[in-house]
PDB file of N, CA and C in Angstrom:
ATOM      1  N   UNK A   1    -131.513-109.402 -31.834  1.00  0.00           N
ATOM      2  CA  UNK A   1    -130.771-108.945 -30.679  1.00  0.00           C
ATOM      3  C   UNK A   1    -129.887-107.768 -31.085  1.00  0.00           C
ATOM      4  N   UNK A   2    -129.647-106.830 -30.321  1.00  0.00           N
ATOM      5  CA  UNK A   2    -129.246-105.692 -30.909  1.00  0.00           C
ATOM      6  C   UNK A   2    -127.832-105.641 -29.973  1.00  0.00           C
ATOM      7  N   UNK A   3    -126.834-105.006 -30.708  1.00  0.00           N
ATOM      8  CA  UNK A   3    -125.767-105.291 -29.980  1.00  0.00           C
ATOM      9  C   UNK A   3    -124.843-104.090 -29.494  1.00  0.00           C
ATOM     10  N   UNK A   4    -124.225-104.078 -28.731  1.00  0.00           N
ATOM     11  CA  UNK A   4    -123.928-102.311 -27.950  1.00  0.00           C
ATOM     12  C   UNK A   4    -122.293-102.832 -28.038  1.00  0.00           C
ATOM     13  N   UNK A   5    -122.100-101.593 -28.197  1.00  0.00           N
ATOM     14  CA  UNK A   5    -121.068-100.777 -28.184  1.00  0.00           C
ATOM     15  C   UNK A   5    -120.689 -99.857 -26.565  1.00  0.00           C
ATOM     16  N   UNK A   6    -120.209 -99.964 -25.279  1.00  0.00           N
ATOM     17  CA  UNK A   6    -120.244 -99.445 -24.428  1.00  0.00           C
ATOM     18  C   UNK A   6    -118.881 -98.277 -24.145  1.00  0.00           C
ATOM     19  N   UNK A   7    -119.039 -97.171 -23.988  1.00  0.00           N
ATOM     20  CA  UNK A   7    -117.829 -96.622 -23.313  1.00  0.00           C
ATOM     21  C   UNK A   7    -118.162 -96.672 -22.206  1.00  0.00           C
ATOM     22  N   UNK A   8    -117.153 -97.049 -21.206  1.00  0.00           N
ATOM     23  CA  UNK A   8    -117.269 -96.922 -19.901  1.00  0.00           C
ATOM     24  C   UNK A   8    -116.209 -96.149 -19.118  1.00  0.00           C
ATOM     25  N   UNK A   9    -116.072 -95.570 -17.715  1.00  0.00           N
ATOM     26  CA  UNK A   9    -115.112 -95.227 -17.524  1.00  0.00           C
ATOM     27  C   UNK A   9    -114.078 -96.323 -16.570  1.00  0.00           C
ATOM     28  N   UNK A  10    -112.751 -96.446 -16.348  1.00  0.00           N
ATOM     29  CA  UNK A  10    -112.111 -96.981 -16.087  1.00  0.00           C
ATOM     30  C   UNK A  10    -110.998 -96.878 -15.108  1.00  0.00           C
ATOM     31  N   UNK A  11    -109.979 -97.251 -14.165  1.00  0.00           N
ATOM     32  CA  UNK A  11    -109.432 -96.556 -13.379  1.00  0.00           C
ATOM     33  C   UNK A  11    -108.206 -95.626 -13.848  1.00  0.00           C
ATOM     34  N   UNK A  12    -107.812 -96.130 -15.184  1.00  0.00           N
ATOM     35  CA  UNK A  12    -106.859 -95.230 -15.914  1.00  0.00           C
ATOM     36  C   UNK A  12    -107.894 -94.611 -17.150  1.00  0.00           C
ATOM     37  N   UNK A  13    -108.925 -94.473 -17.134  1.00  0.00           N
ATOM     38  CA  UNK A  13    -109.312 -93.420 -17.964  1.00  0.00           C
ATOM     39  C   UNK A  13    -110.658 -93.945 -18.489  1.00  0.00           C
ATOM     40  N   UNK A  14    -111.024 -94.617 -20.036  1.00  0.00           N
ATOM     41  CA  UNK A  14    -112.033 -95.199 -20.414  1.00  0.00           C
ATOM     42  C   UNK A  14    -111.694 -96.109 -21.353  1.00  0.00           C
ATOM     43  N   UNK A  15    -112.546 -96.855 -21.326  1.00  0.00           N
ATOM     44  CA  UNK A  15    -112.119 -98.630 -21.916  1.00  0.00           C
ATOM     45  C   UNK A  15    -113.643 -98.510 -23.052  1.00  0.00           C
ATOM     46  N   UNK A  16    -113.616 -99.349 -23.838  1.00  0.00           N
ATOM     47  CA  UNK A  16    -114.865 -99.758 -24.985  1.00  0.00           C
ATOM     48  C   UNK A  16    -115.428-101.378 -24.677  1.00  0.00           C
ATOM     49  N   UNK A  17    -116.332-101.252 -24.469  1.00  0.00           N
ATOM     50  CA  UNK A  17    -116.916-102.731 -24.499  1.00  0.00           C
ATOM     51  C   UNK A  17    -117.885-103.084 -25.656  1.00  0.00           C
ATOM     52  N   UNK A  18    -117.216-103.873 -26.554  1.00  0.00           N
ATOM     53  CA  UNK A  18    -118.135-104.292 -27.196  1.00  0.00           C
ATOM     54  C   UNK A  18    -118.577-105.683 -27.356  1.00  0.00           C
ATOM     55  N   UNK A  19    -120.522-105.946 -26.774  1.00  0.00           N
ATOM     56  CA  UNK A  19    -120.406-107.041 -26.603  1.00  0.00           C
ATOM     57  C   UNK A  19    -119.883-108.132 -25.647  1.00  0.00           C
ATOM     58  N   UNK A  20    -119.846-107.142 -24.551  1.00  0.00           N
ATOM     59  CA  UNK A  20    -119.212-107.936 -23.463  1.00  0.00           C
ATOM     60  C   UNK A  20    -117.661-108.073 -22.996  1.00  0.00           C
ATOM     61  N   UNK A  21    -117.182-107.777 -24.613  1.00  0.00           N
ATOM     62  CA  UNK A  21    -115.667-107.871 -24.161  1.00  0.00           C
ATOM     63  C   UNK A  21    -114.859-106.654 -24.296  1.00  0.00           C
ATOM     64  N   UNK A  22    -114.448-106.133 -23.247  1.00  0.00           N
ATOM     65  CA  UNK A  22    -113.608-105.255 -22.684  1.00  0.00           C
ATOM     66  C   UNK A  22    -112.531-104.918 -23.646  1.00  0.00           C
ATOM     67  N   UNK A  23    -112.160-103.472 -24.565  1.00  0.00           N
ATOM     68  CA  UNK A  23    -110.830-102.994 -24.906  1.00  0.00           C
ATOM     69  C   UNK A  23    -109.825-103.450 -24.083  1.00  0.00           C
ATOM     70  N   UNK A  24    -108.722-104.316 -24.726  1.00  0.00           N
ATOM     71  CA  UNK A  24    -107.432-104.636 -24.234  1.00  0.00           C
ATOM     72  C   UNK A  24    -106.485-102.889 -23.769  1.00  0.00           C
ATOM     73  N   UNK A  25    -106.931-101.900 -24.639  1.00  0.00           N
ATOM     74  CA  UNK A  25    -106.226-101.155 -24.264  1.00  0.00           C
ATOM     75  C   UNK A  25    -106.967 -99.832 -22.950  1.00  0.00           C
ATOM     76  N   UNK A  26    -106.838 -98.966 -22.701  1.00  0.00           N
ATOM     77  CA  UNK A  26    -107.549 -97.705 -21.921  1.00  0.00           C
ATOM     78  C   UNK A  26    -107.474 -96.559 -22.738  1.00  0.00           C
ATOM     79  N   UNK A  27    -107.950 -95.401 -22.251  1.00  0.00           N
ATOM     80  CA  UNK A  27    -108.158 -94.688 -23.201  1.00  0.00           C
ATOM     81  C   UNK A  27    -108.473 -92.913 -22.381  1.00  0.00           C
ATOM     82  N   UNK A  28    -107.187 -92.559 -22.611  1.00  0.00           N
ATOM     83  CA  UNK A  28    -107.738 -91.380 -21.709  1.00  0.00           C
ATOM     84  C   UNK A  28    -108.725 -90.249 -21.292  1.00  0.00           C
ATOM     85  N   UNK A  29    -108.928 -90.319 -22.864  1.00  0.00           N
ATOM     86  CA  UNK A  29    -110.767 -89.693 -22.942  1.00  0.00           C
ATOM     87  C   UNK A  29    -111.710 -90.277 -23.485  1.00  0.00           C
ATOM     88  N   UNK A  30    -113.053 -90.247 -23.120  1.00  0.00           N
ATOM     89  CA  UNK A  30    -114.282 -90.330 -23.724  1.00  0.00           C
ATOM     90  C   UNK A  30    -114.267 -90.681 -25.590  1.00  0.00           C
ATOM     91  N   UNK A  31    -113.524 -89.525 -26.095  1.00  0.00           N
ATOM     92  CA  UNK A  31    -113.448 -89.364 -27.414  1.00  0.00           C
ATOM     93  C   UNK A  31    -112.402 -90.303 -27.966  1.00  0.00           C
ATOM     94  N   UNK A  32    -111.210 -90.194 -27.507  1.00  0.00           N
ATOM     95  CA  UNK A  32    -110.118 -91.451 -27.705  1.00  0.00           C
ATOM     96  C   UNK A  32    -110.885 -93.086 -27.604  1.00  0.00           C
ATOM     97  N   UNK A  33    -111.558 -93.150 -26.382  1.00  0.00           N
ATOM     98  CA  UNK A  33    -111.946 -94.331 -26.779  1.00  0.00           C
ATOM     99  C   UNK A  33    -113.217 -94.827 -27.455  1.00  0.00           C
ATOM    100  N   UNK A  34    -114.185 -93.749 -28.102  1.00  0.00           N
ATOM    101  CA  UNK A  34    -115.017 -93.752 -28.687  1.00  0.00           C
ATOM    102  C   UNK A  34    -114.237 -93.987 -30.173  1.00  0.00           C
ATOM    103  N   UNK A  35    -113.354 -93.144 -30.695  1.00  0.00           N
ATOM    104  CA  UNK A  35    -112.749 -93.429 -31.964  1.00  0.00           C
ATOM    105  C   UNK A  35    -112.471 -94.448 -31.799  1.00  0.00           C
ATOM    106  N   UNK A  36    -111.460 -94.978 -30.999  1.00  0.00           N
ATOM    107  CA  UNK A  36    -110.909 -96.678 -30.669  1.00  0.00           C
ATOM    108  C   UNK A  36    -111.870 -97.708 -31.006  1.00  0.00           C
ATOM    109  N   UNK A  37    -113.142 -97.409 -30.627  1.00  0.00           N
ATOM    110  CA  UNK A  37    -113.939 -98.529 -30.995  1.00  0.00           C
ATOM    111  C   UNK A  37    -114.495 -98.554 -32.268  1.00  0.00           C
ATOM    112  N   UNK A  38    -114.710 -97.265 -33.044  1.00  0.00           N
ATOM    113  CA  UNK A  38    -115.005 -97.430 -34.676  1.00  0.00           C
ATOM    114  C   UNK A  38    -113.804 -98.000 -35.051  1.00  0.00           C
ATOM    115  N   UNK A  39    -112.671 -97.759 -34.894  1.00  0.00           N
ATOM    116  CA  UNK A  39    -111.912 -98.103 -35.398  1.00  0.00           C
ATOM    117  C   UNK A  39    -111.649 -99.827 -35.444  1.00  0.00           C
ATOM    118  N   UNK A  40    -111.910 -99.964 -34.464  1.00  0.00           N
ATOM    119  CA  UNK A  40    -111.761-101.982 -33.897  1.00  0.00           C
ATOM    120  C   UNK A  40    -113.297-102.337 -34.679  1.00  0.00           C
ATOM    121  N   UNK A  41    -114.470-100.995 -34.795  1.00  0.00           N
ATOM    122  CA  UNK A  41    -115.410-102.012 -35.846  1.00  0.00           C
ATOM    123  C   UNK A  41    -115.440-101.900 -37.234  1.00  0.00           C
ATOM    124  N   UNK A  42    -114.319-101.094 -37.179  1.00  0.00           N
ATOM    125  CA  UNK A  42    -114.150-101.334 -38.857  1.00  0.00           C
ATOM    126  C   UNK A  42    -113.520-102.518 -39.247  1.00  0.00           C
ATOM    127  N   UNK A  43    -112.306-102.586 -38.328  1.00  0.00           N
ATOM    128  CA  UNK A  43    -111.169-103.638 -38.332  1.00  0.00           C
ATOM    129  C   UNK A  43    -111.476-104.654 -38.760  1.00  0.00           C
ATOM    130  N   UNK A  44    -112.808-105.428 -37.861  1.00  0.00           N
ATOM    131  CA  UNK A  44    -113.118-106.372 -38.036  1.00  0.00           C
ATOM    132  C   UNK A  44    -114.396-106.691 -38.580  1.00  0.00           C
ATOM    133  N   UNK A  45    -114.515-105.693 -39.211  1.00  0.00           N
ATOM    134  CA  UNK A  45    -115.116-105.876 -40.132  1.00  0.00           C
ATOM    135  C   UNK A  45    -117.075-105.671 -39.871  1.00  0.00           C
ATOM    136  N   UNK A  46    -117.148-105.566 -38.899  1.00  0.00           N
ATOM    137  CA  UNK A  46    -118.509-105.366 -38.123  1.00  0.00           C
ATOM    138  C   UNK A  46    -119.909-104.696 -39.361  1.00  0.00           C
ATOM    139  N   UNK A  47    -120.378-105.797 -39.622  1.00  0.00           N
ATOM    140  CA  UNK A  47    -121.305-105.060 -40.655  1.00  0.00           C
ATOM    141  C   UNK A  47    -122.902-104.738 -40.069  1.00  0.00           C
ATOM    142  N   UNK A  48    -122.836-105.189 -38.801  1.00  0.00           N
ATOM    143  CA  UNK A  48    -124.777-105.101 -38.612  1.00  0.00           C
ATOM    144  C   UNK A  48    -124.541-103.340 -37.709  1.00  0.00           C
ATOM    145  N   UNK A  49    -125.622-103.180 -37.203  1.00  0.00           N
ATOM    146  CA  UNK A  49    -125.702-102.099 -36.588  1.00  0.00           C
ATOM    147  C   UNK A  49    -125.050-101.814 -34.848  1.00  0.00           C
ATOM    148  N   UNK A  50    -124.818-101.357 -34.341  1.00  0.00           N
ATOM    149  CA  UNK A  50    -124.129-100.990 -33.356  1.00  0.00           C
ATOM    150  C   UNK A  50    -125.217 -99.722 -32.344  1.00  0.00           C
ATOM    151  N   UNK A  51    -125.791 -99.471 -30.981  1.00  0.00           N
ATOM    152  CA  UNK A  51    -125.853 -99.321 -30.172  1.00  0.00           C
ATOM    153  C   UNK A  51    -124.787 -98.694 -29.112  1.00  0.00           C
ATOM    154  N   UNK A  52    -124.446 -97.258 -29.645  1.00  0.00           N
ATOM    155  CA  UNK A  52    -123.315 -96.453 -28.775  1.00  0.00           C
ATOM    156  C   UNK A  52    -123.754 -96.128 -27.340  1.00  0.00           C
ATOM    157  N   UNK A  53    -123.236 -96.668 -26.362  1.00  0.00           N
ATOM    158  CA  UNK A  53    -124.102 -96.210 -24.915  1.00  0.00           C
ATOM    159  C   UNK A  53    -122.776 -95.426 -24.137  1.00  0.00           C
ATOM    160  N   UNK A  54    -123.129 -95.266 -23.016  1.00  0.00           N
ATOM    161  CA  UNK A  54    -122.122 -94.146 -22.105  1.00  0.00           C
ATOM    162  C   UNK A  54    -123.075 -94.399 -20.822  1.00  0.00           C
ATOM    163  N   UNK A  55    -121.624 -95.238 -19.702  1.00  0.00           N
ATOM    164  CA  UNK A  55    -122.026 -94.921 -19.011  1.00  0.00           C
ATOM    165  C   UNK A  55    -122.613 -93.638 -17.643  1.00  0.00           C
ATOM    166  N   UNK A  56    -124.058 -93.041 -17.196  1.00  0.00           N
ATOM    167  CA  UNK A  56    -124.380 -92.412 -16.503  1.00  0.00           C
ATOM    168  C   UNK A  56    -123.723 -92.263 -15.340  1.00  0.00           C
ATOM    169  N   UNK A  57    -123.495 -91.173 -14.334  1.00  0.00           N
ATOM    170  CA  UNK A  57    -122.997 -91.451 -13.335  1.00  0.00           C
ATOM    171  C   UNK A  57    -123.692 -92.098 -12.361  1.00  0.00           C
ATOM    172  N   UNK A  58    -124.909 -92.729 -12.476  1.00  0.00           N
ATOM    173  CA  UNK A  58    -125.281 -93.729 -11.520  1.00  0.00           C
ATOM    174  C   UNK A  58    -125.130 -94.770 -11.827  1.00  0.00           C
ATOM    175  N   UNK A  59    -124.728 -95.500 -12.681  1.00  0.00           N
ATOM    176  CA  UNK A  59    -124.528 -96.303 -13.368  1.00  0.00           C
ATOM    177  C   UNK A  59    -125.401 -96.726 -14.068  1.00  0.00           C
ATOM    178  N   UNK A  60    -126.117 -96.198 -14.884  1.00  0.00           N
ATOM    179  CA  UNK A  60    -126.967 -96.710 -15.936  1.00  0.00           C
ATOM    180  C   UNK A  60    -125.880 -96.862 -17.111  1.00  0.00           C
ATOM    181  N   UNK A  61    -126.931 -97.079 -18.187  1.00  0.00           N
ATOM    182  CA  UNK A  61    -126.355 -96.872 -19.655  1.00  0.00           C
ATOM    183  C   UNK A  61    -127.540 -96.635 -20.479  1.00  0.00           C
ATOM    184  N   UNK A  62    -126.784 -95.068 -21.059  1.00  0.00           N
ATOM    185  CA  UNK A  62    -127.456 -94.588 -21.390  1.00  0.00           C
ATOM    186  C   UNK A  62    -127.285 -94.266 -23.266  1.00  0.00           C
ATOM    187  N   UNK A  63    -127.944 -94.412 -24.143  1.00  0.00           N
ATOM    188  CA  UNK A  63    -127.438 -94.491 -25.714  1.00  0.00           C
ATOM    189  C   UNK A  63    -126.929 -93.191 -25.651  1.00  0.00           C
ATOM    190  N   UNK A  64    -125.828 -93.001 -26.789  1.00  0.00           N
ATOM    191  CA  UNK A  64    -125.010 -91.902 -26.524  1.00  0.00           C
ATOM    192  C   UNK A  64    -125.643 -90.376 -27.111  1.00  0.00           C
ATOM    193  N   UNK A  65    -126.659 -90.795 -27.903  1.00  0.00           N
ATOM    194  CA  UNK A  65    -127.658 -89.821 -28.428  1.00  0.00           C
ATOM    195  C   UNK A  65    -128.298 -88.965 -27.325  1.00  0.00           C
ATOM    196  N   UNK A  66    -129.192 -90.397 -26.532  1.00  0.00           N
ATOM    197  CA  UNK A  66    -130.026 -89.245 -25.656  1.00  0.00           C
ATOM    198  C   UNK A  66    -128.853 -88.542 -24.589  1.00  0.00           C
ATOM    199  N   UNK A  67    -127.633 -88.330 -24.405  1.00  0.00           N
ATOM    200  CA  UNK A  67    -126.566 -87.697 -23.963  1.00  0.00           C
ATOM    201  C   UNK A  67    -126.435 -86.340 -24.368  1.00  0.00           C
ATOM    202  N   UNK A  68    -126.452 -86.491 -25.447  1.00  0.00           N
ATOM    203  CA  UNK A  68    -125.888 -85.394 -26.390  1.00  0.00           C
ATOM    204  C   UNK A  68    -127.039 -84.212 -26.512  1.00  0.00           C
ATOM    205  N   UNK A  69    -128.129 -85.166 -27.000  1.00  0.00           N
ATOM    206  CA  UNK A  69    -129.638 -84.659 -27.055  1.00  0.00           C
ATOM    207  C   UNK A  69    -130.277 -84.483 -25.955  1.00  0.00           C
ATOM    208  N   UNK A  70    -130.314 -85.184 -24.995  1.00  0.00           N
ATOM    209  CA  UNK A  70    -131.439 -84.462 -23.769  1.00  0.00           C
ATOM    210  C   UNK A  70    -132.640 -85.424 -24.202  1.00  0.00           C
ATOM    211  N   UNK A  71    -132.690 -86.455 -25.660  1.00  0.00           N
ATOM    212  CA  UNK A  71    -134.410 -86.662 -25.907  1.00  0.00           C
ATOM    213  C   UNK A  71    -134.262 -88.383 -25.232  1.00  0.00           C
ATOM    214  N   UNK A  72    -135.656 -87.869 -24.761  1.00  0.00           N
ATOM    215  CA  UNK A  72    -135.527 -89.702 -23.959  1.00  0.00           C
ATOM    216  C   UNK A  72    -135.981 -90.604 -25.451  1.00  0.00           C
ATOM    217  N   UNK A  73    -135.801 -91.595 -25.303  1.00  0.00           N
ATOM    218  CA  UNK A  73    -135.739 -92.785 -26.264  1.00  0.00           C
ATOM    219  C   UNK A  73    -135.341 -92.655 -27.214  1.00  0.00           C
ATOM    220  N   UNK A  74    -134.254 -91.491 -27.378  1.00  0.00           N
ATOM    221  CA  UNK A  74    -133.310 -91.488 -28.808  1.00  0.00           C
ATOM    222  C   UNK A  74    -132.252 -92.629 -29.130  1.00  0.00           C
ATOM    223  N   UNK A  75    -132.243 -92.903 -29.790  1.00  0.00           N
ATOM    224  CA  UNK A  75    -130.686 -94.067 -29.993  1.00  0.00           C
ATOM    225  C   UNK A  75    -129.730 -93.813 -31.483  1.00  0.00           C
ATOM    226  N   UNK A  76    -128.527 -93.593 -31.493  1.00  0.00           N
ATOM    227  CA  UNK A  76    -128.035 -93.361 -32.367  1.00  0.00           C
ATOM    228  C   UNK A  76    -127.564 -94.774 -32.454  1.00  0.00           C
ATOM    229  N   UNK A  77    -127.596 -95.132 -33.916  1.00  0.00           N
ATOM    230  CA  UNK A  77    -127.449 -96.368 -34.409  1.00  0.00           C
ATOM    231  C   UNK A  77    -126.218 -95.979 -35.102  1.00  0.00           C
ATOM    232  N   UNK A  78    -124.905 -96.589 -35.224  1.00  0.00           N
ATOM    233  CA  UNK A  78    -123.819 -96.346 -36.217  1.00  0.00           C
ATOM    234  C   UNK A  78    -123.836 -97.243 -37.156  1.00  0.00           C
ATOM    235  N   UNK A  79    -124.109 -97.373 -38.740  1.00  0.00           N
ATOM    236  CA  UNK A  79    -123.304 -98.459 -38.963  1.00  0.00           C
ATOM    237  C   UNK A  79    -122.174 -98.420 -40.330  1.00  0.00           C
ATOM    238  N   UNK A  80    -121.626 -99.070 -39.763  1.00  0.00           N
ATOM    239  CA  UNK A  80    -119.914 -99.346 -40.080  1.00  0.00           C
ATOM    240  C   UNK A  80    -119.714-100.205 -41.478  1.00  0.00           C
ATOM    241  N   UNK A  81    -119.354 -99.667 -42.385  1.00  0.00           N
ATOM    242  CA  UNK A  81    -118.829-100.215 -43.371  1.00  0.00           C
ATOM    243  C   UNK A  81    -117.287-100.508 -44.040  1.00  0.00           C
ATOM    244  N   UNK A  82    -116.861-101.684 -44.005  1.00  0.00           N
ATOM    245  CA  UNK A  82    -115.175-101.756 -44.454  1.00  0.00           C
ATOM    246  C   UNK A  82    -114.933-100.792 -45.751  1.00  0.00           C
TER     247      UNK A  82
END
């Protein structure tokens, strides 16, 4: 099972979901809360691979690669070492 990492946007800005559970904090940009979440998977230590997505404005989710890239079925995989 492969496990995601979500930025989403939020009504004060953008939140990180990882795994279902929602950043306690918000995050006023994209990039703020993208760092926020390496940072919470370092914290705890997160050793398997990670699934960066962003949500689309239709609401998809889309991996944060093919974003950046334009290539369909790209996925940038992060992984995190303490």
């Amino acid at each position: 099972m492969e496990k995601y990492c979500d930025i989403v946007p939020h009504a004060t800005g953008w939140v990180y979901v990882i795994d279902g559970v929602q950043s306690a904090s918000y995050y006023h940009t994209y990039d703020l809360a993208m760092n926020a979440a390496h940072a919470h998977l370092a914290r705890i230590g997160a050793s398997g691979d990670k699934v960066f997505r962003r949500q689309a404005p239709n609401g998809e989710m889309l991996p944060v690669s093919m974003l950046a890239k334009g290539l369909p079925g790209s996925v940038l995989r992060v992984s995190l070492s303490a």
